[in-house]
Protein backbone atom coordinates (compact mmCIF):
# COMPACT_ATOMS: atom_id res chain seq x y z
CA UNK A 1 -20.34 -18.30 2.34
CA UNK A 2 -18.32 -16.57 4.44
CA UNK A 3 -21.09 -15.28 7.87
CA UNK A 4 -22.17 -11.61 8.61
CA UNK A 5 -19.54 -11.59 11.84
CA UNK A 6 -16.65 -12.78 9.31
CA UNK A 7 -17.23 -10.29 7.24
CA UNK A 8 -17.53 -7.53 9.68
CA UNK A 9 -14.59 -8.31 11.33
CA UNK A 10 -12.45 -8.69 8.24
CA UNK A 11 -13.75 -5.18 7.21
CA UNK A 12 -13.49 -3.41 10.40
CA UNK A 13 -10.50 -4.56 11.61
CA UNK A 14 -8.34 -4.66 8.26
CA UNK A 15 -9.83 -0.95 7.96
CA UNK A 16 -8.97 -0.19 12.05
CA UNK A 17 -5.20 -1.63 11.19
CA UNK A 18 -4.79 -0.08 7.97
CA UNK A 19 -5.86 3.24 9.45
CA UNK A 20 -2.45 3.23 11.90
CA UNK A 21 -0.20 6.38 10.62
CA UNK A 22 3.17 5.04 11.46
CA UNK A 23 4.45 8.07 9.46
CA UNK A 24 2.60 10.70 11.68
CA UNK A 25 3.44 8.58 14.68
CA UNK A 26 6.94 7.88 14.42
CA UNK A 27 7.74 11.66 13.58
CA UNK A 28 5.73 12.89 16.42
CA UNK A 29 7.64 10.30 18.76
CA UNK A 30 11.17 11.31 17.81
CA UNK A 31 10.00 15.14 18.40
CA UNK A 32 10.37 16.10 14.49
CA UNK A 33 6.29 17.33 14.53
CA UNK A 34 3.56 16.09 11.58
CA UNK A 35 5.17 14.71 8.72
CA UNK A 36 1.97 16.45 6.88
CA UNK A 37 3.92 19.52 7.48
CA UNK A 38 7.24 18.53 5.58
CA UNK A 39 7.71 18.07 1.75
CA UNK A 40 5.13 16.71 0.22
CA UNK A 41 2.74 16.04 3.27
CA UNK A 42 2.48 12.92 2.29
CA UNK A 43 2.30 10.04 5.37
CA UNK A 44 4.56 7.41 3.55
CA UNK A 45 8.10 6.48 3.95
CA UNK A 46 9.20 8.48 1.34
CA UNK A 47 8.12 11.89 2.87
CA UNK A 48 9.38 10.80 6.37
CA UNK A 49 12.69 10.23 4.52
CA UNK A 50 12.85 14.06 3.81
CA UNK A 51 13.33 14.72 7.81
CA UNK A 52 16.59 13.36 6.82
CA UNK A 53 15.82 10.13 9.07
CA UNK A 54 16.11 7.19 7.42
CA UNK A 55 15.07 5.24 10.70
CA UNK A 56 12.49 6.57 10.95
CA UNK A 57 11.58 6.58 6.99
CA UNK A 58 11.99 2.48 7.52
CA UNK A 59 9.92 2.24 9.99
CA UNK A 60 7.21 3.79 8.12
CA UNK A 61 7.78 1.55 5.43
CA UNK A 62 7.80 -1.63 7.59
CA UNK A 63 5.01 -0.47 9.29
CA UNK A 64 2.53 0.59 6.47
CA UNK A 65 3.59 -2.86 4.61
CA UNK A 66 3.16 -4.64 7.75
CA UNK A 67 -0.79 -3.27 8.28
CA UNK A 68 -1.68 -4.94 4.96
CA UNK A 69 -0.02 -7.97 5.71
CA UNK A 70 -0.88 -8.44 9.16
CA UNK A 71 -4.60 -7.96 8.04
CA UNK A 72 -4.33 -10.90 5.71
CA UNK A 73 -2.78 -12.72 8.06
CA UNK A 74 -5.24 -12.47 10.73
CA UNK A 75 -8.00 -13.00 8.14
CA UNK A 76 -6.27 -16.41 6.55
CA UNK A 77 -5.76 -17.21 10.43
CA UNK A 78 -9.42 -17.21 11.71
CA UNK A 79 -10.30 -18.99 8.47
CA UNK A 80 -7.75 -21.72 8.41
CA UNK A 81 -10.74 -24.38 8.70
CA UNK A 82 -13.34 -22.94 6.38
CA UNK A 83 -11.64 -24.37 2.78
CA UNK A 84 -9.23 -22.09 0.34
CA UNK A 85 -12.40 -20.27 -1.38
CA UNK A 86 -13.52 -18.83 1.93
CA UNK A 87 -10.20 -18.36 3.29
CA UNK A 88 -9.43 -16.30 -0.07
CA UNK A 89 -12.49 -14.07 0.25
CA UNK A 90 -11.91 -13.18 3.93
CA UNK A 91 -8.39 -12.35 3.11
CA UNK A 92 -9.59 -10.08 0.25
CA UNK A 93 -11.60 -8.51 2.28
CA UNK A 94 -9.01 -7.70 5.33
CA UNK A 95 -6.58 -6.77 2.72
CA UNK A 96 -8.86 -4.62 0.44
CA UNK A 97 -9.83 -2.72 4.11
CA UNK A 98 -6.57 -2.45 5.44
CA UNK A 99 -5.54 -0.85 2.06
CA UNK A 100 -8.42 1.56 2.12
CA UNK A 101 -7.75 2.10 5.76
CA UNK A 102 -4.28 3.55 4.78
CA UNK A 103 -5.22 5.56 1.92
CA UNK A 104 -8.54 7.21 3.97
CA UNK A 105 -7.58 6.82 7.39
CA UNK A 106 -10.53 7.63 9.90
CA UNK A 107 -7.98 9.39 12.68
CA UNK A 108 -6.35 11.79 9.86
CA UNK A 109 -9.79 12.91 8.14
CA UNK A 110 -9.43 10.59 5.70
CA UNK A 111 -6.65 12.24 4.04
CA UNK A 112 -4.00 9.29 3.98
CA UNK A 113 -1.09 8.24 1.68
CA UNK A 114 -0.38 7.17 -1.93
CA UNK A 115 -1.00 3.21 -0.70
CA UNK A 116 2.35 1.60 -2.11
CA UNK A 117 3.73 0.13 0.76
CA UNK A 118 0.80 -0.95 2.29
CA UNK A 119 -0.01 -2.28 -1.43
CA UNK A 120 3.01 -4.68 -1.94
CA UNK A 121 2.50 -5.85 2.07
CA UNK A 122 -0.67 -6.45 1.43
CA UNK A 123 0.54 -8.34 -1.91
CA UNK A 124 2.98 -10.63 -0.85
CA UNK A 125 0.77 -12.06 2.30
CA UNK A 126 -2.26 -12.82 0.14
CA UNK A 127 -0.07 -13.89 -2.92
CA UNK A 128 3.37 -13.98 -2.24
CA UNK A 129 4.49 -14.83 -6.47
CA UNK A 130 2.35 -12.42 -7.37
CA UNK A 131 3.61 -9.72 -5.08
CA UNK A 132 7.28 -10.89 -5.84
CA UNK A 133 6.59 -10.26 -9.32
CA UNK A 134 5.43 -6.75 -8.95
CA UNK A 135 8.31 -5.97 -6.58
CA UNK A 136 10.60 -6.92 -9.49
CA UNK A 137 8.66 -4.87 -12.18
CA UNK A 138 8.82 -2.07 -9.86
CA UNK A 139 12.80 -2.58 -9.54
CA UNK A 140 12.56 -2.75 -13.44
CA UNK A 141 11.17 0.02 -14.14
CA UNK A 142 12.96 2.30 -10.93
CA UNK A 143 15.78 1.00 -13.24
CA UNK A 144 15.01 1.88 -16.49
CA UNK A 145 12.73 5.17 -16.23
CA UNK A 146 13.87 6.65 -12.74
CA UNK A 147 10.73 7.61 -11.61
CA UNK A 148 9.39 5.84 -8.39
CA UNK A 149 5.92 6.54 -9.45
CA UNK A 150 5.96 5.34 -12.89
CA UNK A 151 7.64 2.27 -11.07
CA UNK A 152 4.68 2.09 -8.98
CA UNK A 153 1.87 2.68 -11.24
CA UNK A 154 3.06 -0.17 -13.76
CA UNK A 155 3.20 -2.68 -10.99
CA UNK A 156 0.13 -1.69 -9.65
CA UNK A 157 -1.43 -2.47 -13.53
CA UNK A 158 -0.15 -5.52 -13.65
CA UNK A 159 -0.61 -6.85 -10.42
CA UNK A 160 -3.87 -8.40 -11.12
CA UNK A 161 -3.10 -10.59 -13.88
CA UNK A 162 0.10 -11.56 -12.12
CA UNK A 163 -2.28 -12.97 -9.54
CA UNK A 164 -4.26 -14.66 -12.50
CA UNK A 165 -1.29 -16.37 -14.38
CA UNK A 166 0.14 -17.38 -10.93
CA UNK A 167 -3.07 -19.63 -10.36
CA UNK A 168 -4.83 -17.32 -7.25
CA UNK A 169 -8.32 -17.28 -6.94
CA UNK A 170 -10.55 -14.72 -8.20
CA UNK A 171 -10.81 -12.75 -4.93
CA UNK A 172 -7.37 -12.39 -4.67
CA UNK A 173 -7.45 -10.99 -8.71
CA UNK A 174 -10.06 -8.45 -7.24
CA UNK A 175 -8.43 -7.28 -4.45
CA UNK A 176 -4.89 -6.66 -6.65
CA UNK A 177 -7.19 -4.65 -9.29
CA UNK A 178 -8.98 -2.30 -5.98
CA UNK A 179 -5.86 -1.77 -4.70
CA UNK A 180 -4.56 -0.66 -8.60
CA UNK A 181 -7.65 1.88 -8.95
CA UNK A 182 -6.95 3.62 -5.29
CA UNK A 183 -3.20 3.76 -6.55
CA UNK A 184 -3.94 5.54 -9.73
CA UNK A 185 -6.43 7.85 -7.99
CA UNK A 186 -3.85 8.50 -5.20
CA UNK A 187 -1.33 9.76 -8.14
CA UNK A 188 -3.62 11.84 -9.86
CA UNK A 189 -0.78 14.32 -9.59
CA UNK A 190 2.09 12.41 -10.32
CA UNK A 191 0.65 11.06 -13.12
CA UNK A 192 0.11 14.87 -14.65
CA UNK A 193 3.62 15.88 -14.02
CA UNK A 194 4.40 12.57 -15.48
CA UNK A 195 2.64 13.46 -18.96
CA UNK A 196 4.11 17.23 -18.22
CA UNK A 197 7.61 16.00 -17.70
CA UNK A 198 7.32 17.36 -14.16
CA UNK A 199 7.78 14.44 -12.28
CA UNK A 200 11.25 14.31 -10.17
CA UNK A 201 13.31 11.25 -10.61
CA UNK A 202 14.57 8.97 -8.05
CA UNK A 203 17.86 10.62 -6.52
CA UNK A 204 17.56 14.11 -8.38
CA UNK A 205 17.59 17.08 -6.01
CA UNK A 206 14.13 19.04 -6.41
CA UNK A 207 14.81 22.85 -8.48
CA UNK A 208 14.90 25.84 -5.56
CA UNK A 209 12.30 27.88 -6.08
């Protein structure tokens, strides 16, 4: 079993990581002001992308992938000796944290973003097949429907048995499915304009009011 200190520091510190803004952050440092105020006031890249910066809009999305995968990193790292079960768990853990870290950030009141970025980071370090698969569904489905949340929230569902069929172990299945329930709770209002027929698609140019 992994020790009290192991666990503590795979929860504190994936949380402490996961909790960096690089939306808010890389605004305020190019002198555009809080992201929160633009759009959607959402922290991810795709909000930043409304400034009309798409350097800045990468960044965010490197950035908020990076958390989650640095997390696992550092968590399969410290573990390398301990055998694949405990290295799995402490990586679940660090991931899981860094993912609720992004989603209720402790320096922004809690009120953090939608978690996809930091979801398929945090997917492809702690099972890369798995995390390639849901990249492709979410291509798929960006494809076929146009809506970059629909893409999202199918991946997202699936994720955890792609980490099944692809042979993972069992933490690794329960960290996918966390990260799915934070994702549909996070798009609570996409998923209404969704079954509304409210929800803009990918590339269309939101009505004036």
């Amino acid at each position: 079993m992994l020790s009290g200190i192991q666990i503590a520091v795979a929860l504190v510190g994936g949380y402490l990581l996961g909790s960096i803004p690089f939306g808010v952050i890389a605004t305020r440092l190019a002198g555009i002001g809080d992201v929160r105020q633009i759009g959607s006031g959402n922290i991810g890249a795709t909000n930043v992308l409304r400034t009309g910066r798409k350097d800045l809009a990468l960044i965010t999305l490197l950035g908020d992938g990076g958390k989650g995968a640095l997390a696992v990193g550092i968590a399969w790292w410290l573990t390398r000796t301990a055998g694949a079960e405990l290295q799995a768990q402490a990586t679940a853990l660090a991931g899981g944290a860094a993912f609720l870290g992004h989603v209720f950030p402790i320096w922004l009141g809690f009120k953090g973003g939608r978690g996809v970025a930091t979801f398929f980071g945090t997917l492809l370090a702690a099972a890369w097949p798995a995390g390639i698969l849901a990249g492709a569904t979410w291509l798929l489905m960006a494809a076929v429907f146009r809506y970059s949340s629909l893409s999202a929230l199918i991946a997202a569902l699936l994720a955890p048995a792609y980490v099944w069929f692809t042979g993972r172990p069992m933490p690794l299945v329960a960290l996918a499915g966390f990260m799915a329930v934070l994702i549909y709770i996070r798009h609570i209002d996409n998923i209404r304009r969704l079954a509304k027929g409210q929800e803009p698609r990918i590339g269309a140019k939101k009505a004036e009011a």
